[in-house]
Protein backbone atom coordinates (compact mmCIF):
# COMPACT_ATOMS: atom_id res chain seq x y z
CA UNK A 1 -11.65 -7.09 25.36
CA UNK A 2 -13.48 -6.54 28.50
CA UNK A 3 -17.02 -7.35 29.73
CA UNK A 4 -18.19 -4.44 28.18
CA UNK A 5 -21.11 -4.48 25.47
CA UNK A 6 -19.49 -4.68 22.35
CA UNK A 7 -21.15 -3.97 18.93
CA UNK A 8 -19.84 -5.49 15.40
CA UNK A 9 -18.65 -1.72 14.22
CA UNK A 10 -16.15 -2.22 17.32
CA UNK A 11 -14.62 -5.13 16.04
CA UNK A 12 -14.34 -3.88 13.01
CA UNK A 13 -12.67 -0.89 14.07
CA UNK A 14 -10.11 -3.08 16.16
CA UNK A 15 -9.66 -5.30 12.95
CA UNK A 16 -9.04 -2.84 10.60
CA UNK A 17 -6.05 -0.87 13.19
CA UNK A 18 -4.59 -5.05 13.44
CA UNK A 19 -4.31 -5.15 9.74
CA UNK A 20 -2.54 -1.92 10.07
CA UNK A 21 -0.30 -2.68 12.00
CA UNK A 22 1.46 -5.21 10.09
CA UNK A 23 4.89 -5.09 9.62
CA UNK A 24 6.25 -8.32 9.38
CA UNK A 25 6.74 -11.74 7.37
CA UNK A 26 6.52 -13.03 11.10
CA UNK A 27 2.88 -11.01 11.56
CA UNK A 28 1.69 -12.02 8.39
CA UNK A 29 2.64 -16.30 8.93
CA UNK A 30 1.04 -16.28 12.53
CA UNK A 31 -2.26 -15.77 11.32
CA UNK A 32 -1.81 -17.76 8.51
CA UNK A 33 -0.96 -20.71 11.41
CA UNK A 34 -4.45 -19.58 12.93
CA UNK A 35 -5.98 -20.32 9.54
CA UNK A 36 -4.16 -23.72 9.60
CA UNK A 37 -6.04 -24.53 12.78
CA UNK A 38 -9.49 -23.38 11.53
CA UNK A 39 -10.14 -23.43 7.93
CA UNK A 40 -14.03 -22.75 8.21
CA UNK A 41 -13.39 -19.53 9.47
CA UNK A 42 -13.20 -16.33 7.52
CA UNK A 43 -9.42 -14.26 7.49
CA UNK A 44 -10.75 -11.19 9.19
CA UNK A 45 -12.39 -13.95 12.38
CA UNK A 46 -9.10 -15.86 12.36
CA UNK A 47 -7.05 -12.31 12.98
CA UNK A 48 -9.43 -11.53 15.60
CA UNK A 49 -8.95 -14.93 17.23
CA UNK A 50 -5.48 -14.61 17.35
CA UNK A 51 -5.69 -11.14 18.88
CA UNK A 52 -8.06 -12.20 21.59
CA UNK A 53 -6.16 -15.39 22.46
CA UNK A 54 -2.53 -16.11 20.92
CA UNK A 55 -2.93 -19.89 22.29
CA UNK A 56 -6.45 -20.69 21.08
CA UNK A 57 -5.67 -24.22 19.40
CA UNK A 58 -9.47 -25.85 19.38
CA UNK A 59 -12.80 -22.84 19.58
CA UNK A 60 -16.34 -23.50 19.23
CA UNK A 61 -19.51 -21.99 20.14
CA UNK A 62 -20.84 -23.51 24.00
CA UNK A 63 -23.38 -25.25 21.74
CA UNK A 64 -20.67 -27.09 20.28
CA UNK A 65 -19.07 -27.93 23.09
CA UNK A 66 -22.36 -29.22 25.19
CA UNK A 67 -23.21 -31.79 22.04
CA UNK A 68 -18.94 -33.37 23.15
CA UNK A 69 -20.06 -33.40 26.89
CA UNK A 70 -18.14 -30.32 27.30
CA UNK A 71 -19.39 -27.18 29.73
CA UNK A 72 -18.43 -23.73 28.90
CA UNK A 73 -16.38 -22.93 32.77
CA UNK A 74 -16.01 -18.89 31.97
CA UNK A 75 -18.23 -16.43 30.76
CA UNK A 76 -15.04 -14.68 28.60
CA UNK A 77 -14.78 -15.52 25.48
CA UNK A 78 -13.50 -14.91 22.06
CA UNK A 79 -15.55 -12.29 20.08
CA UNK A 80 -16.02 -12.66 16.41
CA UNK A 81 -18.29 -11.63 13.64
CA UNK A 82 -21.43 -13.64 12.64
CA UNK A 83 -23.20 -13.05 9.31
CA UNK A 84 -26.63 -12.04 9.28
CA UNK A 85 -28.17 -14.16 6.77
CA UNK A 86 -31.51 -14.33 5.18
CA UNK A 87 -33.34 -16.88 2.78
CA UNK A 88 -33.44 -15.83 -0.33
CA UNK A 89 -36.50 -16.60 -2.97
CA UNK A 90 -34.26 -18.90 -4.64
CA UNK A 91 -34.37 -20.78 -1.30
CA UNK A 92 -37.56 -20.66 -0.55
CA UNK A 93 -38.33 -21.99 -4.20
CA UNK A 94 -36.09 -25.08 -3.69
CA UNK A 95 -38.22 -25.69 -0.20
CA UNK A 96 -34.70 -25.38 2.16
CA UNK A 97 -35.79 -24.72 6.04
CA UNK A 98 -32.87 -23.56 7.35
CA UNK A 99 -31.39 -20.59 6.63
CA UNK A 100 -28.31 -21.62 8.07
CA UNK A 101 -27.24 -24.53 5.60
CA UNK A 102 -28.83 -23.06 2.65
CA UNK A 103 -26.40 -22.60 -0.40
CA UNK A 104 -28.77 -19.29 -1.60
CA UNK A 105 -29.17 -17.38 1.96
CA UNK A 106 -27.83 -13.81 1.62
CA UNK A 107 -25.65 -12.48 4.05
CA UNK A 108 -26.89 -8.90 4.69
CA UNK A 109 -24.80 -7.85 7.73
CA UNK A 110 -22.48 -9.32 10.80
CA UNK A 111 -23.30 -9.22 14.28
CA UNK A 112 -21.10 -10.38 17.19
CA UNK A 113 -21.05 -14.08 17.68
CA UNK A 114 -18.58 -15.77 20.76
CA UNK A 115 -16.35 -18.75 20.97
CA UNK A 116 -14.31 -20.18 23.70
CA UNK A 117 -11.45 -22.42 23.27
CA UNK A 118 -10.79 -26.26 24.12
CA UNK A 119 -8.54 -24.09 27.74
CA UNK A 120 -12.48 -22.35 28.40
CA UNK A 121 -14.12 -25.49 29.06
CA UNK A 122 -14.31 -29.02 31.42
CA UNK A 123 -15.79 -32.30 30.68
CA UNK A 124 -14.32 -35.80 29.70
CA UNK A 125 -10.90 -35.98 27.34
CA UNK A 126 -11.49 -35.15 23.84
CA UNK A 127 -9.87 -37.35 21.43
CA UNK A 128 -7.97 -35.96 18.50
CA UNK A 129 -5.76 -36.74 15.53
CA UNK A 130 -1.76 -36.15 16.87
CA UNK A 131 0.65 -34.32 14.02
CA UNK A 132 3.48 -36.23 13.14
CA UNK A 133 6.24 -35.36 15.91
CA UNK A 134 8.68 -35.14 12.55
CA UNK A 135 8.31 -34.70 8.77
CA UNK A 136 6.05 -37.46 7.28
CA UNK A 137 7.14 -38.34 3.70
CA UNK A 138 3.76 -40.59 3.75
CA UNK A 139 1.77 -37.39 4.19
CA UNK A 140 4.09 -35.13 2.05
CA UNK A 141 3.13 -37.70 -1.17
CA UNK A 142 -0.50 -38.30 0.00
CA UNK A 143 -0.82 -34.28 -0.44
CA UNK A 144 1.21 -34.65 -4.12
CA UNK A 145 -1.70 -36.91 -4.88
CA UNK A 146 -4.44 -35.25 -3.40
CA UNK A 147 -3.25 -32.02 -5.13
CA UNK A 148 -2.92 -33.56 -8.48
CA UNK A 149 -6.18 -35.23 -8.25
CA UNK A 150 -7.69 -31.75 -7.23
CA UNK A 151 -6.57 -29.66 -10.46
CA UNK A 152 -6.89 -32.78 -12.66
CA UNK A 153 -10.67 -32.25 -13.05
CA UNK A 154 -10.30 -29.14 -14.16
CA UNK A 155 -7.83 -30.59 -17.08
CA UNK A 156 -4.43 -29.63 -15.51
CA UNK A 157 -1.34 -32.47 -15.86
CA UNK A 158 1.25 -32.70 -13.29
CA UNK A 159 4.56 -33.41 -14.97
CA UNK A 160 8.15 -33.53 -12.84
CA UNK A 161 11.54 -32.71 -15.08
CA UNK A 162 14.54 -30.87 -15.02
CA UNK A 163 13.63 -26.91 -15.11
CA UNK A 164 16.75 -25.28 -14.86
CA UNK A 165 18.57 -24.68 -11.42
CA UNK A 166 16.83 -21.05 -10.52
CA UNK A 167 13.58 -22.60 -11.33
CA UNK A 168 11.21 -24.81 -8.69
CA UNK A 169 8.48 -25.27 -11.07
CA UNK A 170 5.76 -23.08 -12.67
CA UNK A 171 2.31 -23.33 -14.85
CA UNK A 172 1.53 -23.74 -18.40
CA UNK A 173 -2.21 -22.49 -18.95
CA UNK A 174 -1.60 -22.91 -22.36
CA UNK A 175 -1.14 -26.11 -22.31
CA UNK A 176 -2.93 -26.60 -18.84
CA UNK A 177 0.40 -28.00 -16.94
CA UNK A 178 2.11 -27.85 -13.87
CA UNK A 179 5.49 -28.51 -14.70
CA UNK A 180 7.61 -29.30 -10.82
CA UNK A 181 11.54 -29.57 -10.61
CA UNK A 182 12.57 -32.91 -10.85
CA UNK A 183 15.77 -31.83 -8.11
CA UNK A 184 13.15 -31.13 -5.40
CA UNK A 185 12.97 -33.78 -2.14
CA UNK A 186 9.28 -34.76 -1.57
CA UNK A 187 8.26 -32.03 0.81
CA UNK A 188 9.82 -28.94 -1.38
CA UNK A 189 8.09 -30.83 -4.48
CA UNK A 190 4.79 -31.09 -2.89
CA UNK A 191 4.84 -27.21 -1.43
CA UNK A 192 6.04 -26.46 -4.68
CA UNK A 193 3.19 -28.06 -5.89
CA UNK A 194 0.62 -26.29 -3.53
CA UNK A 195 1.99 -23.07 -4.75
CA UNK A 196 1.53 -24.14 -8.51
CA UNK A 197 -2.40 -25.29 -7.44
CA UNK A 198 -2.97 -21.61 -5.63
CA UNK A 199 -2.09 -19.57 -8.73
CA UNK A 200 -4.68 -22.25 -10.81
CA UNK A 201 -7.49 -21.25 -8.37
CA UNK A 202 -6.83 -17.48 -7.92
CA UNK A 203 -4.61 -16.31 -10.97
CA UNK A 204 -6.25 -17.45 -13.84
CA UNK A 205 -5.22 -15.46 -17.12
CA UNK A 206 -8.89 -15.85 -18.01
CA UNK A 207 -9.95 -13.89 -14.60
CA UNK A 208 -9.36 -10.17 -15.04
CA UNK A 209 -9.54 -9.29 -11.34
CA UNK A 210 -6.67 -11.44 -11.27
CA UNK A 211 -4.68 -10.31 -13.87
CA UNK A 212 -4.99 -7.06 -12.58
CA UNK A 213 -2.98 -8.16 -8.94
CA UNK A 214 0.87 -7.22 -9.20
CA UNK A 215 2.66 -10.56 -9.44
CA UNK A 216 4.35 -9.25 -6.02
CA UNK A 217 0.44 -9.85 -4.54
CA UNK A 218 0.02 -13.32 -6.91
CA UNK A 219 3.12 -14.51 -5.75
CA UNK A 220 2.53 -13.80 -1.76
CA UNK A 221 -1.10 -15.63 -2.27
CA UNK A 222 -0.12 -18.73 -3.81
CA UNK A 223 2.96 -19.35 -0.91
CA UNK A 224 0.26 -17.99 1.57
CA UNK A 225 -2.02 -21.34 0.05
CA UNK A 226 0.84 -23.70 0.36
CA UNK A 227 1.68 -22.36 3.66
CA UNK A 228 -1.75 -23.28 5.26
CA UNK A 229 -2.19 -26.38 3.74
CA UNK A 230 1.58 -27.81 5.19
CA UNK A 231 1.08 -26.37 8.54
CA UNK A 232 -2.67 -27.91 8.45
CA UNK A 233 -0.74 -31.15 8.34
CA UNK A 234 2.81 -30.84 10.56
CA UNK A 235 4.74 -29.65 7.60
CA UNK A 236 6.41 -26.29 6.77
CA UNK A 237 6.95 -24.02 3.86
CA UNK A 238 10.14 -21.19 3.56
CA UNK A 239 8.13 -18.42 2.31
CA UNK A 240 10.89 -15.85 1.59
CA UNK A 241 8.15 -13.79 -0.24
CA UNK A 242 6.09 -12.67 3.46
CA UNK A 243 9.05 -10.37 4.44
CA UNK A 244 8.01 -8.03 2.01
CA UNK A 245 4.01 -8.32 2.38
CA UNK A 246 3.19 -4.72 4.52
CA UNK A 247 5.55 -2.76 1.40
CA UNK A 248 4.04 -3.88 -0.98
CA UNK A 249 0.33 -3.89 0.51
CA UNK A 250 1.77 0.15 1.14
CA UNK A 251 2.81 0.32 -2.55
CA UNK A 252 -1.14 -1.02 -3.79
CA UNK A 253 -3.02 1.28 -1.60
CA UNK A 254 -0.67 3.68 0.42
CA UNK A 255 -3.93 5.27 2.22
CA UNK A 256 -5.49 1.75 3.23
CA UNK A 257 -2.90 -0.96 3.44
CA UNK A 258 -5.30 -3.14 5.56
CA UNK A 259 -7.96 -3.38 3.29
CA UNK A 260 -5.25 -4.71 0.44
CA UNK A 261 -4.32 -7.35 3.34
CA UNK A 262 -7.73 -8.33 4.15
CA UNK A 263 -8.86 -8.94 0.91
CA UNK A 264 -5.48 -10.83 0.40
CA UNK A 265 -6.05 -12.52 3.53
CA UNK A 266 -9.80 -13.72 2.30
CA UNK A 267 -8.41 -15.07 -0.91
CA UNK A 268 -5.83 -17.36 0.40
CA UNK A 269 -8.47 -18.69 3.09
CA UNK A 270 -11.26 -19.00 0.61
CA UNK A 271 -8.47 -21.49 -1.70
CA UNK A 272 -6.56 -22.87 1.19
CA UNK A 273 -9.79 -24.22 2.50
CA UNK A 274 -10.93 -25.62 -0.93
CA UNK A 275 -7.77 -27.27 -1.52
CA UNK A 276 -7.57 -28.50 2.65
CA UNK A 277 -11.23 -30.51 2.08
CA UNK A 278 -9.81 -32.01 -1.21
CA UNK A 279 -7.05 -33.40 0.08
CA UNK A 280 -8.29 -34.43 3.36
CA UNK A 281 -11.40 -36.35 1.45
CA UNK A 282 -8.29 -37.83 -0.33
CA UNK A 283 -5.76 -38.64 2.38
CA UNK A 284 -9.24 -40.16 4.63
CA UNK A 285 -9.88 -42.58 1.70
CA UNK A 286 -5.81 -43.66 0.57
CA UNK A 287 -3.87 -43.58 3.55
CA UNK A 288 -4.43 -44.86 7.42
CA UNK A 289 -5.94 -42.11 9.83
CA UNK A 290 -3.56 -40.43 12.45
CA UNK A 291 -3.59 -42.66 15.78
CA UNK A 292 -5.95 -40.58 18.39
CA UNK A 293 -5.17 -39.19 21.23
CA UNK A 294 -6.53 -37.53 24.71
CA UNK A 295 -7.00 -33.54 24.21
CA UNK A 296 -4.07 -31.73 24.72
CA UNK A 297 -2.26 -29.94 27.16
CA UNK A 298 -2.35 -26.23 26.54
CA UNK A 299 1.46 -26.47 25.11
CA UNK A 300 1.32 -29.00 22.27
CA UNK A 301 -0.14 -28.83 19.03
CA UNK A 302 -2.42 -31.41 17.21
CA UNK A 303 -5.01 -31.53 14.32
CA UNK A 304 -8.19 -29.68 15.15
CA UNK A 305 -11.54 -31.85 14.10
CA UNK A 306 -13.58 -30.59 11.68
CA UNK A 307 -15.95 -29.00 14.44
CA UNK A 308 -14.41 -25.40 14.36
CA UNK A 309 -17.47 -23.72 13.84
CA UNK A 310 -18.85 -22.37 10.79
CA UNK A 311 -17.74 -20.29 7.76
CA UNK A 312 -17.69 -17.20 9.61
């Protein structure tokens, strides 16, 4: 986008002809690895970010980037949408000042907002956490733990036994049970896992908006959970199910295929990030921090901090 004024009913307009376009499992995983990188932000900023800038591995606002001695060096950045919010009486009752943090502030509209990436600025090194340059097992069975912890307070068990060779695992709401193969090395077991976790949080039987998603859509969003949440930490998941995302988005709603994207898109955020501060507040409390290092060079990929703006 050029330096041109641009209003929020423009980037809407160029998200909604990007979710379009979709045609691939490929599309459809690269902004899913965008969402890995920044979990605050909302699926229809995260598309635009990726449009924008392809390489963008660490964005914040120039605020952001003044409070870590950083200076903004270009006046191009990446355009997103900010909500509009406004306190609500609720609020106001409870005596919350700002707006901003305030659980009960109504979003009314979206405005544009700009962030530059980590490449947009100059200042001193940055340090950062470094992915694993392989597989970690460590992390892999951290995450089993973390995710078993997470669904645990709502009353689900975690059980590993034989289940038949076709079979990786599946849930029991009856009996509130995740039952994963007991053939599966640790990280298949814990992406299996992740999966199992994403249909608890979006496909409960109780939840009629979610009964009433083909299990073509239930099955894309739960591997679409488990995708973010490996990649978030070095690790990957064989999602055979994304090749066939734009058909059957076509099949749903053959007029507006992007709309049943973005609201797919918004559900596996919305639980990816959920499940991403679980686990993290898990792995930061049982296992040994990743060593830091100096910011990276534009080519290599680490851990972003948790300073990638807000939920946007």
């Amino acid at each position: 986008m050029g330096k041109e004024v641009v209003q929020a009913e423009d980037l809407y307009r160029v998200l909604d002809a990007e979710l379009s376009r979709l045609q691939t499992g490929s599309d459809w995983s690269r902004w899913l690895d965008v969402a890995a990188l920044f979990p605050t932000y909302e699926f229809g900023n995260l598309v635009l970010i990726n449009l924008q800038m392809p390489q963008a591995s660490w964005v914040a606002r120039a605020h952001q980037w003044e409070e870590l001695g950083r200076r903004v060096k270009t006046a191009q950045g990446i355009r997103i949408l900010r909500p509009i919010r406004v306190q609500t009486a609720v609020a106001e009752a409870r005596g919350h000042d700002s707006v901003e943090g305030s659980a009960e502030a109504q979003v009314i509209g979206f405005r544009v907002g700009v962030v530059y990436d980590v490449t947009a600025t100059v200042g001193p090194p940055i340090h950062v956490p470094r992915l694993p340059a392989t597989p970690d097992t460590t992390v892999a069975r951290g995450l089993w733990d973390g995710l078993a912890q997470d669904v645990a307070a709502d009353g689900f068990a975690v059980d590993v036994r034989p289940t038949g060779d076709a079979s990786e695992g599946f849930t029991d709401y009856g009996a509130n049970r995740i039952v994963i193969a007991d053939h599966l090395d640790d990280f298949r077991a814990v992406a299996r896992l992740a999966h199992e976790v994403g249909h608890v949080r979006m496909h409960s039987p109780a939840d009629p908006d979610a009964a009433a998603r083909c299990v073509g859509t239930r099955e894309v969003e739960a591997e679409s959970v488990a995708y973010v949440l490996m990649a978030r930490h070095g690790l990957s998941v064989d999602a055979e199910s994304f090749d066939y995302v734009a058909g059957w988005a076509r099949q749903v709603d053959p007029k507006e295929p992007g709309n049943v994207i973005n609201a797919t898109g918004a559900r596996v955020v919305k639980t990816a990030r959920r499940l991403i501060e679980s686990t993290d507040r898990y792995l930061s409390t049982h296992q040994t921090p990743l060593a830091p290092v100096q910011a990276r060079r534009p080519d290599s990929a680490f851990l972003t901090p948790d300073i990638d703006g807000p939920a946007l």
